[in-house]
Protein backbone atom coordinates (compact mmCIF):
# COMPACT_ATOMS: atom_id res chain seq x y z
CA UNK A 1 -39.85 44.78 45.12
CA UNK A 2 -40.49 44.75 41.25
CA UNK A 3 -36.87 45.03 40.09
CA UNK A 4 -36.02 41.71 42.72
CA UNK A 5 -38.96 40.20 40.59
CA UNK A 6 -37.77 41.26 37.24
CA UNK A 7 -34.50 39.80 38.65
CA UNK A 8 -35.16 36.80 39.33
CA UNK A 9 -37.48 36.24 36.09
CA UNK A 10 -34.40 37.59 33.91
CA UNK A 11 -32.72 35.02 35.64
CA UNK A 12 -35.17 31.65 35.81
CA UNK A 13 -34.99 31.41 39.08
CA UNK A 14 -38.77 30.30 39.21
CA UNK A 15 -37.87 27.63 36.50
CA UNK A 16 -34.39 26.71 38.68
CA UNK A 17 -36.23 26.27 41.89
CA UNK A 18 -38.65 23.72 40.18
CA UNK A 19 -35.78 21.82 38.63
CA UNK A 20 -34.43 21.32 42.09
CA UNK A 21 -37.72 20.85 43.98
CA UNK A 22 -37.93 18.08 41.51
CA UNK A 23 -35.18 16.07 41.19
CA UNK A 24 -34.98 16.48 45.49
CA UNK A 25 -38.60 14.46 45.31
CA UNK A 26 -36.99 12.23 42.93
CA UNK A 27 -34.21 11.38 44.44
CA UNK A 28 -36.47 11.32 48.17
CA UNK A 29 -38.85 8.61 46.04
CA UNK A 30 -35.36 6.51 45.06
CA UNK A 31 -34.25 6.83 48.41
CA UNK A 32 -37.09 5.79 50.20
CA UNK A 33 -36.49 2.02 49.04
CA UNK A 34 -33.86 1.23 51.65
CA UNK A 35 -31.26 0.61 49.50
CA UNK A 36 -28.80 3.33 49.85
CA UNK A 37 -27.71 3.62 53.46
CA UNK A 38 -27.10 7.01 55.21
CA UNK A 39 -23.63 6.63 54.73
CA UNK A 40 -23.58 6.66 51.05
CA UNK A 41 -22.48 10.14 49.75
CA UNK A 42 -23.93 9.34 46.21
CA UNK A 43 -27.29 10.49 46.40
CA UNK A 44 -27.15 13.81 48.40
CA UNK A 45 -24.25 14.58 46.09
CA UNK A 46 -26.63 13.84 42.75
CA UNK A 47 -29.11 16.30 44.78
CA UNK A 48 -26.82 19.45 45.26
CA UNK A 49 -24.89 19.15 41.78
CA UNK A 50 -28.67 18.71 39.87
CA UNK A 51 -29.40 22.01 41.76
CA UNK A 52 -25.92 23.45 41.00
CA UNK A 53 -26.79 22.73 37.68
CA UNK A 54 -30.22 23.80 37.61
CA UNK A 55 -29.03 27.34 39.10
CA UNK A 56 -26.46 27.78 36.87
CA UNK A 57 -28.33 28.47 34.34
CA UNK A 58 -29.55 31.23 35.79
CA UNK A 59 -26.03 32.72 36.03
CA UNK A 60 -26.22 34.98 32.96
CA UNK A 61 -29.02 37.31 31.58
CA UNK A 62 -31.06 37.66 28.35
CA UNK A 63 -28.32 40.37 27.07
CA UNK A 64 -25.09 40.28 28.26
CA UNK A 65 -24.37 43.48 27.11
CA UNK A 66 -27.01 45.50 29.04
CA UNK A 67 -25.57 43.22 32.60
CA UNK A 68 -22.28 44.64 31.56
CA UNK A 69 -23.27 48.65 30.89
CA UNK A 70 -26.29 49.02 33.69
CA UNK A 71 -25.89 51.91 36.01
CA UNK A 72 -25.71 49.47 38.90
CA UNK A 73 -23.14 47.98 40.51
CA UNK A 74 -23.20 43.95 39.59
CA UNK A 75 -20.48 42.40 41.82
CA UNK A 76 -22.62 42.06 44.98
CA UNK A 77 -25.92 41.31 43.14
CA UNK A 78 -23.98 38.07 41.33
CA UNK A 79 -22.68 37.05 44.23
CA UNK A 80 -25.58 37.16 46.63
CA UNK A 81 -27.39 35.40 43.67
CA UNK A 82 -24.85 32.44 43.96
CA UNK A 83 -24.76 32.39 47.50
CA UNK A 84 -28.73 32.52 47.67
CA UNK A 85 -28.90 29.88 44.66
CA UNK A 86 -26.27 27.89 46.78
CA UNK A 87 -28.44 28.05 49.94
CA UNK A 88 -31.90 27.70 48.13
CA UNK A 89 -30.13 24.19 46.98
CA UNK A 90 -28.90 23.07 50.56
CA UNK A 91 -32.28 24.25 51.77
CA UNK A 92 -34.13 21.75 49.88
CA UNK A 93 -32.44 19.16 50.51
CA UNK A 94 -31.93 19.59 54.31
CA UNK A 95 -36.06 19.86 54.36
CA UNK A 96 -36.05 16.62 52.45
CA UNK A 97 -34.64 14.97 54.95
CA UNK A 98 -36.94 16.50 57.39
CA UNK A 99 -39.73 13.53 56.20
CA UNK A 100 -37.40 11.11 58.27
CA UNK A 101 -34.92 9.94 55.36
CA UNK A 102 -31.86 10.78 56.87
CA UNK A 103 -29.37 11.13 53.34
CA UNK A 104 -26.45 13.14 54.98
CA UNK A 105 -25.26 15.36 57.91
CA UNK A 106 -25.86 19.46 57.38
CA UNK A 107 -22.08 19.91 56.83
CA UNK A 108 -21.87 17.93 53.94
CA UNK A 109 -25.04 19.45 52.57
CA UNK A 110 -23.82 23.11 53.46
CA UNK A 111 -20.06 21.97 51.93
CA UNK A 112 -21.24 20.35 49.03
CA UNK A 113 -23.95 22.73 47.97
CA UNK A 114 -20.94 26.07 48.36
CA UNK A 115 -18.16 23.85 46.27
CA UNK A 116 -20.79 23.04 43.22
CA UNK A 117 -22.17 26.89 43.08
CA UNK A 118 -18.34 27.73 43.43
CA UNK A 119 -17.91 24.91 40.39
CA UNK A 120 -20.83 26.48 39.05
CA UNK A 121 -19.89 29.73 38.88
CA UNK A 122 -16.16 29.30 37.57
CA UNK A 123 -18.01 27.63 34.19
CA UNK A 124 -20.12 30.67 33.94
CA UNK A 125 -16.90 32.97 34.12
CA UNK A 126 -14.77 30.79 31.76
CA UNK A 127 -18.08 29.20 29.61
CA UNK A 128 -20.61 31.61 29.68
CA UNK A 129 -23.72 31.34 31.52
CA UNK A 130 -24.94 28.83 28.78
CA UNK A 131 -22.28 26.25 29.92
CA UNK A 132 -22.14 26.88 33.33
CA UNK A 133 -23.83 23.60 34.21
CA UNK A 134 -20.83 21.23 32.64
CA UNK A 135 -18.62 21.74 35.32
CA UNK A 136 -20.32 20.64 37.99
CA UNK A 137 -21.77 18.29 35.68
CA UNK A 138 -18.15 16.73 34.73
CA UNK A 139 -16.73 16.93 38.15
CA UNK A 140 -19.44 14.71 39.68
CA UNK A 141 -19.39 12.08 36.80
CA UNK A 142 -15.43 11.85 37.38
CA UNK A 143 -15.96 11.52 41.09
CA UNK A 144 -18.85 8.51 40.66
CA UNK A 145 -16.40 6.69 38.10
CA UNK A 146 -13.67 6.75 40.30
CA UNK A 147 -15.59 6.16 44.02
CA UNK A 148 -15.09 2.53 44.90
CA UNK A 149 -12.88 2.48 48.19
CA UNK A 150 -12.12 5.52 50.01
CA UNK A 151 -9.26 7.68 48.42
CA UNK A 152 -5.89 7.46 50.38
CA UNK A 153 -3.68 9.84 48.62
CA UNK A 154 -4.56 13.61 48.62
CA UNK A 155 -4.70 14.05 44.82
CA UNK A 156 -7.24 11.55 44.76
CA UNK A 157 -9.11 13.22 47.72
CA UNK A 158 -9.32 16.35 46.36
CA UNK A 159 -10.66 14.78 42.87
CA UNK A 160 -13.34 12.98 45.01
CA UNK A 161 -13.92 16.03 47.53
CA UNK A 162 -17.94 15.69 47.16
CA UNK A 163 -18.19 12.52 47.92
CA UNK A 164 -16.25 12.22 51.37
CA UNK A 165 -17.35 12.62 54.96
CA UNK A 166 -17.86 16.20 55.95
CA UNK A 167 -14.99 16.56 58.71
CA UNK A 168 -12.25 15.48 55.41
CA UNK A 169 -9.73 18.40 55.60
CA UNK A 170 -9.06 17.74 51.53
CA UNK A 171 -12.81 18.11 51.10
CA UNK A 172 -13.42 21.27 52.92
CA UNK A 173 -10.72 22.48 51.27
CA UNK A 174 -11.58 21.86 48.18
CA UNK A 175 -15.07 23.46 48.33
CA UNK A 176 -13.89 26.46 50.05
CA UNK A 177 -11.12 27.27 47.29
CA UNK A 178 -14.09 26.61 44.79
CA UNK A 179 -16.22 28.42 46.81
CA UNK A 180 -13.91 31.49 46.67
CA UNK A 181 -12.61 31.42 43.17
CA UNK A 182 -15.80 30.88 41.87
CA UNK A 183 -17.84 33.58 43.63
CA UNK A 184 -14.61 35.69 43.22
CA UNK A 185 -14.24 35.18 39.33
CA UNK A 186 -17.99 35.19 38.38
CA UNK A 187 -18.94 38.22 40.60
CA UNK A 188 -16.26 40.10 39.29
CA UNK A 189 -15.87 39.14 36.15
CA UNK A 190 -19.42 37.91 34.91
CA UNK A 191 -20.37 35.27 33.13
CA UNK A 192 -18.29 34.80 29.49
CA UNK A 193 -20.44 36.18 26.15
């Protein structure tokens, strides 16, 4: 069990998982007012990308040199880290709403939290672990600016995929391809130097 500690120290996961616990209360505390119904997508989505984002930091060691030239094998480690990161994130939030402040159904949270780690992970691949973060972080600013009436058209669907109801065929979609690429690209290819 030392190396999975080592592991996740390398990686500030300890540091990641208080980021999230965090801004989870946070948002909880802002919910709690009444204001935002459980029909707005805004908040939950704020939740999973500040965890996303939190994670991703996570998504490249100390010396990328010694990740690339270890005698193990680093494909299924990354990607069990970004799945696990992806579920820690979901996980938090879903127990949130356990204390009766119902912010969005499970398959949005589950959707959501496996497109931004998938988001996540394609800006450690093409950024560097570093920069992993501004992807998510760009994708959700673009889809707050341009949220005021439901998107119609399927461009404009799949730009705004976070923030629409969890049975949206564009939305799935959209996660799942991130989902894929992301874990494909960083587990394979590791995060940029």
């Amino acid at each position: 069990m030392r190396w999975l500690t080592l592991y996740a120290r390398s990686r500030q996961v300890p540091a990641s998982l208080a980021a999230v616990v965090i801004s989870t209360v946070a948002v909880w505390a802002l919910a709690r007012d009444g204001s935002e119904g459980p029909g707005n997508p805004r908040l939950p989505a704020l939740v999973l990308a500040a965890g996303a984002m939190a994670f991703s930091t996570g998504l490249s060691g100390q010396d990328l040199a010694l990740d690339r030239t270890a005698a193990i094998r680093w494909a299924p480690r990354r990607a069990a880290h970004l799945l696990l990161a992806g579920a820690i994130a979901a996980a938090v939030l879903l127990a949130m709403q356990a204390t009766g402040k119902d912010l969005a159904t499970a398959a949005f949270v589950v959707r959501d939290s496996a497109g931004l780690m998938g988001l996540a992970a394609v800006g450690a691949a093409v950024c560097g672990g570093k920069y992993a973060w501004t992807l998510p972080f760009a994708w959700l600013s673009f889809s707050f600016s341009f949220f005021g009436s439901p998107p119609t058209s399927v461009p404009a669907q799949v730009a705004s995929w976070m923030l629409l109801p969890s049975g949206t065929a564009a939305g799935t979609w959209t996660a799942l391809v991130l989902t894929i690429v992301g874990t494909t690209a960083y587990a394979v290819a590791g995060p940029r130097r």
